[in-house]
PDB file of N, CA and C in Angstrom:
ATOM      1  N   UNK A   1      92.118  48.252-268.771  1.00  0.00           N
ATOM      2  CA  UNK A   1      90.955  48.305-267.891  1.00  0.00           C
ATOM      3  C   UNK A   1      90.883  47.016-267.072  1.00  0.00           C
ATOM      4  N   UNK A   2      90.374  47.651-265.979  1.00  0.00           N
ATOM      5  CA  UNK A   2      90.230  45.801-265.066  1.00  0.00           C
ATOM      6  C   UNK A   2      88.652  45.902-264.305  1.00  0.00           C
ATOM      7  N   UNK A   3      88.614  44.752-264.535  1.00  0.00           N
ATOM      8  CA  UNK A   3      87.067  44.255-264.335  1.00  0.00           C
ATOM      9  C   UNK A   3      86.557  44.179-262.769  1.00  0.00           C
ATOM     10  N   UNK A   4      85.986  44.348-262.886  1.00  0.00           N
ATOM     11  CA  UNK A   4      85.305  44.066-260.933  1.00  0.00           C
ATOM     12  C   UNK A   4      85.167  43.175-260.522  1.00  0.00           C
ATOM     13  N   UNK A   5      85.439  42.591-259.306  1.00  0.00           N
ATOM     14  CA  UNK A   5      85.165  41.163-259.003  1.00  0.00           C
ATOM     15  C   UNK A   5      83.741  40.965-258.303  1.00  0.00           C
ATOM     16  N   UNK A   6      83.042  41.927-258.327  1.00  0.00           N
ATOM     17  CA  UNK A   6      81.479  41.816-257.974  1.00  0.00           C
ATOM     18  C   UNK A   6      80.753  41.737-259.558  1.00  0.00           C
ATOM     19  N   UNK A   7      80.610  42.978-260.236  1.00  0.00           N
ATOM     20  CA  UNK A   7      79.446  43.080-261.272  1.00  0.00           C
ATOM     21  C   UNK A   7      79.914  42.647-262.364  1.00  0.00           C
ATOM     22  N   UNK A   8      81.720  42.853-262.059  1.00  0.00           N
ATOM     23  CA  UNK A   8      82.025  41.986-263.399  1.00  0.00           C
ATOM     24  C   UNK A   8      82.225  43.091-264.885  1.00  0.00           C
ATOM     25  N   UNK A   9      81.973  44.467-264.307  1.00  0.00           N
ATOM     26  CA  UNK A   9      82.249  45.495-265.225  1.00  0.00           C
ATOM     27  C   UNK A   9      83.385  46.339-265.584  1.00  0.00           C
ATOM     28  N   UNK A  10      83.832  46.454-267.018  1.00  0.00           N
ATOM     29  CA  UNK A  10      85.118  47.102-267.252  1.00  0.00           C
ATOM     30  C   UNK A  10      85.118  47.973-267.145  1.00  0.00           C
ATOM     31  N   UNK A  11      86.295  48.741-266.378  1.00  0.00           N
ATOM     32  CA  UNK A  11      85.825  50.291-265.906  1.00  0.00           C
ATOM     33  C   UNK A  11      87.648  50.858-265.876  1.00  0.00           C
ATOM     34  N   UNK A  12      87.447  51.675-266.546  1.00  0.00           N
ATOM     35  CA  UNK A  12      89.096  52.466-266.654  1.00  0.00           C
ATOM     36  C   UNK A  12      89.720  52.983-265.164  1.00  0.00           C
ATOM     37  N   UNK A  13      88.496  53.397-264.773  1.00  0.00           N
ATOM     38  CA  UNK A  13      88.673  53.481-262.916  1.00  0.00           C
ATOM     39  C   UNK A  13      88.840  52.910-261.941  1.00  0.00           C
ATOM     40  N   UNK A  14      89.080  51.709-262.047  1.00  0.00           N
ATOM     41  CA  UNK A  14      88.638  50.191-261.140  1.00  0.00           C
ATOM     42  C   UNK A  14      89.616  50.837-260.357  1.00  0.00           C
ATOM     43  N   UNK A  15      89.700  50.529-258.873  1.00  0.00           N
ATOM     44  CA  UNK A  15      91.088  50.555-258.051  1.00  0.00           C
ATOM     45  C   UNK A  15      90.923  49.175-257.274  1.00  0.00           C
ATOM     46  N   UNK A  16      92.014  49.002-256.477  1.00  0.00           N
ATOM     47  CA  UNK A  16      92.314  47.869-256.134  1.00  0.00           C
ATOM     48  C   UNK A  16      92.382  47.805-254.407  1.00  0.00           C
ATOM     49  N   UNK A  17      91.706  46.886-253.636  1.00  0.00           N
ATOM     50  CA  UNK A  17      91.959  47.137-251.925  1.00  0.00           C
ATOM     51  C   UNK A  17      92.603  45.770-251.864  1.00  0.00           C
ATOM     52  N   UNK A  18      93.364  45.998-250.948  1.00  0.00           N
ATOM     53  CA  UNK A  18      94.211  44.921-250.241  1.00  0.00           C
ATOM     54  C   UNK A  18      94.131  44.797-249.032  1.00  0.00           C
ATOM     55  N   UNK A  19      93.583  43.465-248.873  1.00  0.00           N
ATOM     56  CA  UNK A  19      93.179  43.077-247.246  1.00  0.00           C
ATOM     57  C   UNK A  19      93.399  42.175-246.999  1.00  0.00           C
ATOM     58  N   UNK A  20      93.680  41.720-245.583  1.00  0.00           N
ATOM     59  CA  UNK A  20      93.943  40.351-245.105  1.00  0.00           C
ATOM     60  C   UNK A  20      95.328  39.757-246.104  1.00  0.00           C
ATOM     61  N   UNK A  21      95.932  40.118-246.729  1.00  0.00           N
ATOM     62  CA  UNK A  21      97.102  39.870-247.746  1.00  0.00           C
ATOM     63  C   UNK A  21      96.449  39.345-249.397  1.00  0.00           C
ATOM     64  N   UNK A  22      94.888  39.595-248.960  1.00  0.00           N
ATOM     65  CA  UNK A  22      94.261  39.567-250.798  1.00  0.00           C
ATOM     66  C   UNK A  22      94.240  40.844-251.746  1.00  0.00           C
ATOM     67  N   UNK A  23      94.855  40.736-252.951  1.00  0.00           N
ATOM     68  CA  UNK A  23      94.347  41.792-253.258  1.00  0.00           C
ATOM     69  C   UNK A  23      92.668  41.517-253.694  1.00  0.00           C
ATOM     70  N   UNK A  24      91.793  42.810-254.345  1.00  0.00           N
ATOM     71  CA  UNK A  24      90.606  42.844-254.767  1.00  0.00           C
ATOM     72  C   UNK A  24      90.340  44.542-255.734  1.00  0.00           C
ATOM     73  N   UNK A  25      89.606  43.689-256.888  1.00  0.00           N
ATOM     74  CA  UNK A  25      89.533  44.588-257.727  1.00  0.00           C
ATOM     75  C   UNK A  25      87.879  45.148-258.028  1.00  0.00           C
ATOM     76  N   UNK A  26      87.602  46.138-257.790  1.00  0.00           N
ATOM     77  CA  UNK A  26      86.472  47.053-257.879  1.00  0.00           C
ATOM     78  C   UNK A  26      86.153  48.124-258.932  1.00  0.00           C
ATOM     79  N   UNK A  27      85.122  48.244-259.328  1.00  0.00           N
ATOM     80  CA  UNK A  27      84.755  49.647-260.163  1.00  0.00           C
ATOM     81  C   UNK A  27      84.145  50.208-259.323  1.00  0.00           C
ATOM     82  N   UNK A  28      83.460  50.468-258.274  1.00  0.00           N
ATOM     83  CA  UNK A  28      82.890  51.131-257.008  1.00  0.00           C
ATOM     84  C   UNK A  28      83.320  50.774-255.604  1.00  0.00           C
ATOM     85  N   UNK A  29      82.761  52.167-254.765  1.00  0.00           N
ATOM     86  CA  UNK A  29      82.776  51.927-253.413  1.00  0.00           C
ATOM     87  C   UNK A  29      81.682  51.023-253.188  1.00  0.00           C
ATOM     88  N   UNK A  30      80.529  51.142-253.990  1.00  0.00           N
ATOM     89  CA  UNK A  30      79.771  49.735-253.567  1.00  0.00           C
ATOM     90  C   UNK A  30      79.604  48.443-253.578  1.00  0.00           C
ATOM     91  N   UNK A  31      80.427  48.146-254.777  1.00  0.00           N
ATOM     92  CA  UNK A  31      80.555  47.117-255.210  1.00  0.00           C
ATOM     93  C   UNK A  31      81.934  46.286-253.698  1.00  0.00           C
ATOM     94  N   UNK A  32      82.858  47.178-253.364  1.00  0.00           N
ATOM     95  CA  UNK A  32      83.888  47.064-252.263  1.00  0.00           C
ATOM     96  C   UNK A  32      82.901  46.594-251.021  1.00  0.00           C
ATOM     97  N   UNK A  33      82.036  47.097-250.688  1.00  0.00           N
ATOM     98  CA  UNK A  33      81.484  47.361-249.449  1.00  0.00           C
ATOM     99  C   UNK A  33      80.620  45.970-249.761  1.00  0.00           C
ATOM    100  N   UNK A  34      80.216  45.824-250.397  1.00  0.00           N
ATOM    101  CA  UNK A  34      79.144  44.051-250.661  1.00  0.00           C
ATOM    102  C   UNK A  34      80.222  43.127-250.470  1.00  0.00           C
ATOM    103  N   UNK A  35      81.598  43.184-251.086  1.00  0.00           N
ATOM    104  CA  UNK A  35      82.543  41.945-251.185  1.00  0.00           C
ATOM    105  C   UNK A  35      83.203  42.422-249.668  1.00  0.00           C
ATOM    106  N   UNK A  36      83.477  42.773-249.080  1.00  0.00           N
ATOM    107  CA  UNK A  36      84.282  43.339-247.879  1.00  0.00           C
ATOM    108  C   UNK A  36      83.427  43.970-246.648  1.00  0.00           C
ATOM    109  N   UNK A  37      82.459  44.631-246.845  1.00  0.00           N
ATOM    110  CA  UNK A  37      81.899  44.626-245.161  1.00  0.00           C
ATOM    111  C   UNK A  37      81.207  43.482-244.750  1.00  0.00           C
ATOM    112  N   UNK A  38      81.881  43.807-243.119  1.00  0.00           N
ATOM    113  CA  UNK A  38      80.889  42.928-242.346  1.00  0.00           C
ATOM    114  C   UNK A  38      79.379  42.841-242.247  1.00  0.00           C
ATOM    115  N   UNK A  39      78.912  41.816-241.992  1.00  0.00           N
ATOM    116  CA  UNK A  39      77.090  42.070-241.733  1.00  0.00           C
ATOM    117  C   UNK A  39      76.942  42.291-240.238  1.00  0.00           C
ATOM    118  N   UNK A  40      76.271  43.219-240.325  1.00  0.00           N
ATOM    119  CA  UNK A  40      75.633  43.017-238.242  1.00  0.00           C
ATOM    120  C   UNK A  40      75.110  41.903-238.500  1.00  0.00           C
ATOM    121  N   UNK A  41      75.539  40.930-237.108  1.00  0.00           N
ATOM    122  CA  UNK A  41      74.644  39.424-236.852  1.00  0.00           C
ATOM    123  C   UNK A  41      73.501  39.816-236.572  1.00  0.00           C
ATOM    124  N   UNK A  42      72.492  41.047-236.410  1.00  0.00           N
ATOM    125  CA  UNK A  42      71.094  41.074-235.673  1.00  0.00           C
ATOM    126  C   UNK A  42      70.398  41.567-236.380  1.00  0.00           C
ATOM    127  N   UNK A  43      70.776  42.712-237.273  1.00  0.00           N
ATOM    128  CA  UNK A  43      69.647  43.319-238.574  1.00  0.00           C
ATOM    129  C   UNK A  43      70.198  43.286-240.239  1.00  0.00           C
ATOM    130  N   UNK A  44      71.439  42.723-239.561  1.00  0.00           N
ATOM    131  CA  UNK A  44      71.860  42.525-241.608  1.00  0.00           C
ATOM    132  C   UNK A  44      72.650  43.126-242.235  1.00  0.00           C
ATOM    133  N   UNK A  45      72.399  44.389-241.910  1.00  0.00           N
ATOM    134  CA  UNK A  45      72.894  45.459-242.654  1.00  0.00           C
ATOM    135  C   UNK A  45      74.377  45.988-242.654  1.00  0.00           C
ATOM    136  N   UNK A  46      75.234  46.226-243.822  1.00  0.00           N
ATOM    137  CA  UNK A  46      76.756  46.623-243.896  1.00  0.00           C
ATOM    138  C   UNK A  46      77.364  47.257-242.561  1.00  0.00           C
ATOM    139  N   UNK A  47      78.081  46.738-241.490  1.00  0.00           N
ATOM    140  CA  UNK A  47      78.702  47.982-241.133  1.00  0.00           C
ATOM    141  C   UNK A  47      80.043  49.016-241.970  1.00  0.00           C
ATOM    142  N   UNK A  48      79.928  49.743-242.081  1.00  0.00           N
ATOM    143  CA  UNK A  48      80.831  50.342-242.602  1.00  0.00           C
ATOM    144  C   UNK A  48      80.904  51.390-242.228  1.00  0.00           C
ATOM    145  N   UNK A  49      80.767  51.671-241.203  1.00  0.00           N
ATOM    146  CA  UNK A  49      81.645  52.404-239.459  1.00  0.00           C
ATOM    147  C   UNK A  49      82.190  51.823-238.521  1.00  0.00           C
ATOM    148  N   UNK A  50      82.191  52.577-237.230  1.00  0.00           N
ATOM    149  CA  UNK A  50      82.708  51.618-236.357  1.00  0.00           C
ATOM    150  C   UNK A  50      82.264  50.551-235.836  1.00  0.00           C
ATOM    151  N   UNK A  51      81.309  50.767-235.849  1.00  0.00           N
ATOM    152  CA  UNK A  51      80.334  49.268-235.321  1.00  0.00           C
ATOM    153  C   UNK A  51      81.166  49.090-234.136  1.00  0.00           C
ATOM    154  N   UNK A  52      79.894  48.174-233.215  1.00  0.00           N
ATOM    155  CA  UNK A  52      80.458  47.599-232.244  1.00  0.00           C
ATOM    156  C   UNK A  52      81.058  45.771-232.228  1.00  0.00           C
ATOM    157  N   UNK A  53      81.825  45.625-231.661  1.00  0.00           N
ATOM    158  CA  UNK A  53      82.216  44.118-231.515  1.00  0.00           C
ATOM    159  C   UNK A  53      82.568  43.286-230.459  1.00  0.00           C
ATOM    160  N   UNK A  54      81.774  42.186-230.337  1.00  0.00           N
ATOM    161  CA  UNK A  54      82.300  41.218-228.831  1.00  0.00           C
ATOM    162  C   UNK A  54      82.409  39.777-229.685  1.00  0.00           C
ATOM    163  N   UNK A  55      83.933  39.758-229.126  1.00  0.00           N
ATOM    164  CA  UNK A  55      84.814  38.918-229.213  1.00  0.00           C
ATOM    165  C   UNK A  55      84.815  38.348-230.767  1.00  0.00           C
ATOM    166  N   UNK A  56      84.167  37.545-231.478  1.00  0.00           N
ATOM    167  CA  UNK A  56      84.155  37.311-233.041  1.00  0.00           C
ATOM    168  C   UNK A  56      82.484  38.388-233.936  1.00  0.00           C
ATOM    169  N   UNK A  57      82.221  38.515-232.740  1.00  0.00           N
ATOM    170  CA  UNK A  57      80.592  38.806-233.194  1.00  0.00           C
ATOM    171  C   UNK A  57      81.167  40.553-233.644  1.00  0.00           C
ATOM    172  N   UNK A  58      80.345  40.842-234.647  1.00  0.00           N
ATOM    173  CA  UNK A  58      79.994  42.170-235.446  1.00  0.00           C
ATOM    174  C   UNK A  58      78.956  42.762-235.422  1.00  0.00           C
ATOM    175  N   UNK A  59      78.578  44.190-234.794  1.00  0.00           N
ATOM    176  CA  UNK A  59      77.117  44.604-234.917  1.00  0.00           C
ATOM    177  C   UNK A  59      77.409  46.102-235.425  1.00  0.00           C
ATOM    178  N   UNK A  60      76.377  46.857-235.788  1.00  0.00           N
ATOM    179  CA  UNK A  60      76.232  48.034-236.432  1.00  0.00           C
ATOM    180  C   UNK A  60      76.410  49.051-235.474  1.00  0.00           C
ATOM    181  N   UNK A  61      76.037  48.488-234.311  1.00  0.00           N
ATOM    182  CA  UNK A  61      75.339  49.628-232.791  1.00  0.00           C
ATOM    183  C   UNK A  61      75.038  48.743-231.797  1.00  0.00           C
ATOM    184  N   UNK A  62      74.806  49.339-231.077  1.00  0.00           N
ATOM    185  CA  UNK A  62      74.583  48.161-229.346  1.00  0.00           C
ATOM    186  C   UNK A  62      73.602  48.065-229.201  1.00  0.00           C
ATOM    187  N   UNK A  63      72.832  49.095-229.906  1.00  0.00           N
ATOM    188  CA  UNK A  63      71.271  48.277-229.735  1.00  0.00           C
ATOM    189  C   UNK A  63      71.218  47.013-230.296  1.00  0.00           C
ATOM    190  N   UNK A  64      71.481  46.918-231.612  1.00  0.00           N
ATOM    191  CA  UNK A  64      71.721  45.714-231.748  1.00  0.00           C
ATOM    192  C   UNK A  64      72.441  44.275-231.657  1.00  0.00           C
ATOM    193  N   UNK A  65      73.708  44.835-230.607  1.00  0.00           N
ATOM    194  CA  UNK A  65      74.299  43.779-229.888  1.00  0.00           C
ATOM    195  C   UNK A  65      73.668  43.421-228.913  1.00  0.00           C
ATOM    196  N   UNK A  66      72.970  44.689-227.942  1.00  0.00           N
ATOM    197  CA  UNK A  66      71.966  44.079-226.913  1.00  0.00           C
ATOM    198  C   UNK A  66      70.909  43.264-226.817  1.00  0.00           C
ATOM    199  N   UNK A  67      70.491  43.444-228.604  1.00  0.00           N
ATOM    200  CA  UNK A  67      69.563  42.891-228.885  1.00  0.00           C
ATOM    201  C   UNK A  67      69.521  41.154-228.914  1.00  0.00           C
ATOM    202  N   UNK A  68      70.536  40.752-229.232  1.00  0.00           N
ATOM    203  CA  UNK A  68      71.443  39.662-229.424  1.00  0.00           C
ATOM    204  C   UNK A  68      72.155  39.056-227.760  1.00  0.00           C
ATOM    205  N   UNK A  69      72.000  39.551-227.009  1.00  0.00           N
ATOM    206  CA  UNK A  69      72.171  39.199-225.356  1.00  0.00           C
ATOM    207  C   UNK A  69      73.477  39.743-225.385  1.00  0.00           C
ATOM    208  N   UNK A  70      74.453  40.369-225.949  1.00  0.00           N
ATOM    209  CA  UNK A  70      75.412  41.320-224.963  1.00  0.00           C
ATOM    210  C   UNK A  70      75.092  42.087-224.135  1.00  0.00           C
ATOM    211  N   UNK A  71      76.315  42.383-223.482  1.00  0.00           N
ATOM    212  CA  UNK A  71      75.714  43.372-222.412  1.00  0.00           C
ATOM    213  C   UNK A  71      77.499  43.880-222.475  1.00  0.00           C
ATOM    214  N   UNK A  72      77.353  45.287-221.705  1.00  0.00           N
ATOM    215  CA  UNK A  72      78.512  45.969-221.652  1.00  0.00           C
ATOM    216  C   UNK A  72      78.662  46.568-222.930  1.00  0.00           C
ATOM    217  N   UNK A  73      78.578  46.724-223.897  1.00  0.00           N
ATOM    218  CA  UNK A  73      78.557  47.364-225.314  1.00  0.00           C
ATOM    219  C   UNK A  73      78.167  48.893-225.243  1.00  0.00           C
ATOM    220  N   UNK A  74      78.332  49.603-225.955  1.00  0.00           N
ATOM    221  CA  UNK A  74      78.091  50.682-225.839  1.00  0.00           C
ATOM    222  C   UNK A  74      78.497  51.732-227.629  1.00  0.00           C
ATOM    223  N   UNK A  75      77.414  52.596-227.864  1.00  0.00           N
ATOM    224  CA  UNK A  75      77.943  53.085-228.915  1.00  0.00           C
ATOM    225  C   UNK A  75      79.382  54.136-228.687  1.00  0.00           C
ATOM    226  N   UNK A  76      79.935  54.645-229.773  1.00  0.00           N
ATOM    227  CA  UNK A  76      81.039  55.583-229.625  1.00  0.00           C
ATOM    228  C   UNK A  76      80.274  57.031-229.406  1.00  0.00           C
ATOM    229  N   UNK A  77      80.636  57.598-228.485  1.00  0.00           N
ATOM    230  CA  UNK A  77      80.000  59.003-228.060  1.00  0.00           C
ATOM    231  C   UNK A  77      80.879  59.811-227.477  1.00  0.00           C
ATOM    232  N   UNK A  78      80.861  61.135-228.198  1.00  0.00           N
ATOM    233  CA  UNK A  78      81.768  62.499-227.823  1.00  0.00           C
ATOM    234  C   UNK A  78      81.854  62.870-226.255  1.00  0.00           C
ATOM    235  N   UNK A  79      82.893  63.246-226.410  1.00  0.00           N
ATOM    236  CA  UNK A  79      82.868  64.443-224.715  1.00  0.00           C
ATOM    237  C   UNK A  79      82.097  65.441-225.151  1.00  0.00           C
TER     238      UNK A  79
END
């Protein structure tokens, strides 16, 4: 069994993500998503979609990049 590197719990299920050339060991998708998503710089919250991005900056949506003085941003939207 391998332990989580968030809660710290032994779990026969743990799997492992590899990013940036680290590995990282998890018992959840949530526990992954606290150690590994980005924060929007304007309300906080995980992106863990596409989110929008200008240049180093990370946001959830363009409202909230606009909110933040970008401009040109735009969410992802269908034909």
């Amino acid at each position: 069994m391998a332990a989580c590197e968030v809660c710290g719990n032994e779990y026969e299920r743990a799997f492992e993500v590899r990013m940036a050339g680290q590995s990282h060991t998890f018992d959840s998708f949530e526990c992954a998503i606290h150690r590994l998503a980005p924060s929007c710089e304007h309300c906080g919250c995980r992106v863990i979609g596409h989110g929008v991005e200008a240049g180093e900056h990370v946001f959830c949506c363009a409202h909230c990049a606009v909110a933040e003085g970008q401009t040109g941003l735009r969410d992802h939207v269908s034909a």
